[in-house]
C-alpha atoms as a PDB file:
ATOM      1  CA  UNK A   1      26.574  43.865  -8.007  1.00  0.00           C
ATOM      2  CA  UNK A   2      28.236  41.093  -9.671  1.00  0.00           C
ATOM      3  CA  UNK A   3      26.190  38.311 -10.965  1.00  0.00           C
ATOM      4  CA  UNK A   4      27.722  34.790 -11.646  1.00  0.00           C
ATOM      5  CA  UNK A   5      26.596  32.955 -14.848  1.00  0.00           C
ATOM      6  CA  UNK A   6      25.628  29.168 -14.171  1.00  0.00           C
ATOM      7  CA  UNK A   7      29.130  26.575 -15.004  1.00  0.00           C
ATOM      8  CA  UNK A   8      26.341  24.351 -16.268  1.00  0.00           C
ATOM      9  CA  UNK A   9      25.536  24.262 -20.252  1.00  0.00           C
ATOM     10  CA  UNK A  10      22.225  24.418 -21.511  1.00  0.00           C
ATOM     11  CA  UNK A  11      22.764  20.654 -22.264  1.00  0.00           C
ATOM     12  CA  UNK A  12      23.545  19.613 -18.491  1.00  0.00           C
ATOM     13  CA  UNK A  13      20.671  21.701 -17.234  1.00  0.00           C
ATOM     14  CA  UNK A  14      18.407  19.741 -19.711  1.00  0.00           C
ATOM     15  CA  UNK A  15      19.510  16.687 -18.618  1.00  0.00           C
ATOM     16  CA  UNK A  16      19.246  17.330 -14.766  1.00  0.00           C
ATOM     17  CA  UNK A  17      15.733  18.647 -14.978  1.00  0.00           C
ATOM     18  CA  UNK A  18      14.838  15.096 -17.309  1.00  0.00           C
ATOM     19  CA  UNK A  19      16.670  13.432 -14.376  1.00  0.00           C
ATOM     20  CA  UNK A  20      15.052  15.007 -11.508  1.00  0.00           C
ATOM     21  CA  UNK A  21      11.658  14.324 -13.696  1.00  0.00           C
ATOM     22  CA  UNK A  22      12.278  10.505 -14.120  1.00  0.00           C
ATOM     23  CA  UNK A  23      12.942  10.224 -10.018  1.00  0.00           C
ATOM     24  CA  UNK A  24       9.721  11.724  -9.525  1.00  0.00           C
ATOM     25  CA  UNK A  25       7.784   9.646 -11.966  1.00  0.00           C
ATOM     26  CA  UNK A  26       9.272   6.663 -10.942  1.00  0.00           C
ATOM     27  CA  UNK A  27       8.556   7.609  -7.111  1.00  0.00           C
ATOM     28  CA  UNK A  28       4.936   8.560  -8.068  1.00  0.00           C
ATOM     29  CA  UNK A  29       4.697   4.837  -9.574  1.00  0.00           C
ATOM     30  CA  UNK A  30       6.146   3.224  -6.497  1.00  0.00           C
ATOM     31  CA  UNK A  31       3.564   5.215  -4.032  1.00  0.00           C
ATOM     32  CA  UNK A  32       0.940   3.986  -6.565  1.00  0.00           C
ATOM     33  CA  UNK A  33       1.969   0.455  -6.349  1.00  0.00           C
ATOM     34  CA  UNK A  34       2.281   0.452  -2.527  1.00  0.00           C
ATOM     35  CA  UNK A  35      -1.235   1.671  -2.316  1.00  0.00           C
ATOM     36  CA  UNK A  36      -2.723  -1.278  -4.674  1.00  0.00           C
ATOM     37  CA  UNK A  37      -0.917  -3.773  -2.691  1.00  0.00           C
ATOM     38  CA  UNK A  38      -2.685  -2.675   0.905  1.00  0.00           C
ATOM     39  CA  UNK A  39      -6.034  -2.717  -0.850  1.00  0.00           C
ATOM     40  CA  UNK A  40      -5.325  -6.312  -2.175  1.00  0.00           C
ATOM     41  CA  UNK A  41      -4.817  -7.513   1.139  1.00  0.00           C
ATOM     42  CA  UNK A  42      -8.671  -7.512   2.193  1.00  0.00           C
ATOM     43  CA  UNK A  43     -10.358 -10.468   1.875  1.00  0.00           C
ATOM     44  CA  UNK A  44     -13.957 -11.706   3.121  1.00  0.00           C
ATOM     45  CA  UNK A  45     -14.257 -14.693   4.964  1.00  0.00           C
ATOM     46  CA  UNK A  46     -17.944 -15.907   5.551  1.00  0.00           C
ATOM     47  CA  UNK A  47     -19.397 -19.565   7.315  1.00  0.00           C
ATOM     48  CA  UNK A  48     -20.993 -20.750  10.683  1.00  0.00           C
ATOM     49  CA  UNK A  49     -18.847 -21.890  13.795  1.00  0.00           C
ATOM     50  CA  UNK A  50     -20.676 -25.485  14.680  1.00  0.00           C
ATOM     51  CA  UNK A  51     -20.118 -27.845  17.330  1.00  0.00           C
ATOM     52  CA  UNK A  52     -19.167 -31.571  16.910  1.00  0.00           C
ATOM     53  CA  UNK A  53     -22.919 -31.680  16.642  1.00  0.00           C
ATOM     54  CA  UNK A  54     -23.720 -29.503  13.916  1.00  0.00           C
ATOM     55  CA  UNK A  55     -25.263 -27.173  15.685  1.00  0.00           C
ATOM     56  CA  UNK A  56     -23.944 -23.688  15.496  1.00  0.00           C
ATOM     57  CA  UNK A  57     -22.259 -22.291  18.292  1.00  0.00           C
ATOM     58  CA  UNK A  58     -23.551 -18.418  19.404  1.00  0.00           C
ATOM     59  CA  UNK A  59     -20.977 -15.766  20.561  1.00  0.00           C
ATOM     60  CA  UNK A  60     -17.798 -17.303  19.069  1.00  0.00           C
ATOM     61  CA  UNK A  61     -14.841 -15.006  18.439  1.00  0.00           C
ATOM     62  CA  UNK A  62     -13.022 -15.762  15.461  1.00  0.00           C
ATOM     63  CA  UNK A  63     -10.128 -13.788  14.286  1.00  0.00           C
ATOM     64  CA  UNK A  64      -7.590 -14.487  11.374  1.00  0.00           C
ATOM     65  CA  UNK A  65      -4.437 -15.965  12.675  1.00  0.00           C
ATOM     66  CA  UNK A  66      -1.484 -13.800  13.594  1.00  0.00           C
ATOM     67  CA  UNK A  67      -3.405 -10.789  12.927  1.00  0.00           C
ATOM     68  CA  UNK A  68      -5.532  -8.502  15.236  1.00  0.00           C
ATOM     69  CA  UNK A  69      -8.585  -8.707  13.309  1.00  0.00           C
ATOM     70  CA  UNK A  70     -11.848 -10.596  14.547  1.00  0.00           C
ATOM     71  CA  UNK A  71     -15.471 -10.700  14.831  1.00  0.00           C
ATOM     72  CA  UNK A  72     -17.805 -12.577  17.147  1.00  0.00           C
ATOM     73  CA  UNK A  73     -20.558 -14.825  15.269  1.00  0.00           C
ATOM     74  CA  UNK A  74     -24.103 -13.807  16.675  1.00  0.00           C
END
């Protein structure tokens, strides 16, 4: 059986394994960054829906605008 030694030197294989570990540090940061930007996007929104009156209004729906969250005021 004939076994074939690698073309690469010991120098290129160091530097392709430092290479291949920089792309997957830098992909692990830019997962990590991505996540911390969804959680950033919630937000709390509290008040009363009231009528020209003052009075607050019962069973309103109020969602945020251009989104497909809501709740209804009780």
């Amino acid at each position: 059986m004939n076994m074939k030694k690698s073309s690469y030197s010991k120098s290129q294989r160091k530097m392709s394994r430092t290479l291949s570990n920089s792309l997957r540090m830098l992909t692990l940061l830019l997962c990590l960054l991505c996540s911390t930007q969804a959680f950033a996007q919630q937000k709390t929104v509290k008040g009363t829906v009231i009528d020209v009156t003052g009075e607050p209004l019962i069973g309103v729906n109020v969602a945020a605008k251009g989104t497909t969250i809501g709740t209804i005021q009780m």
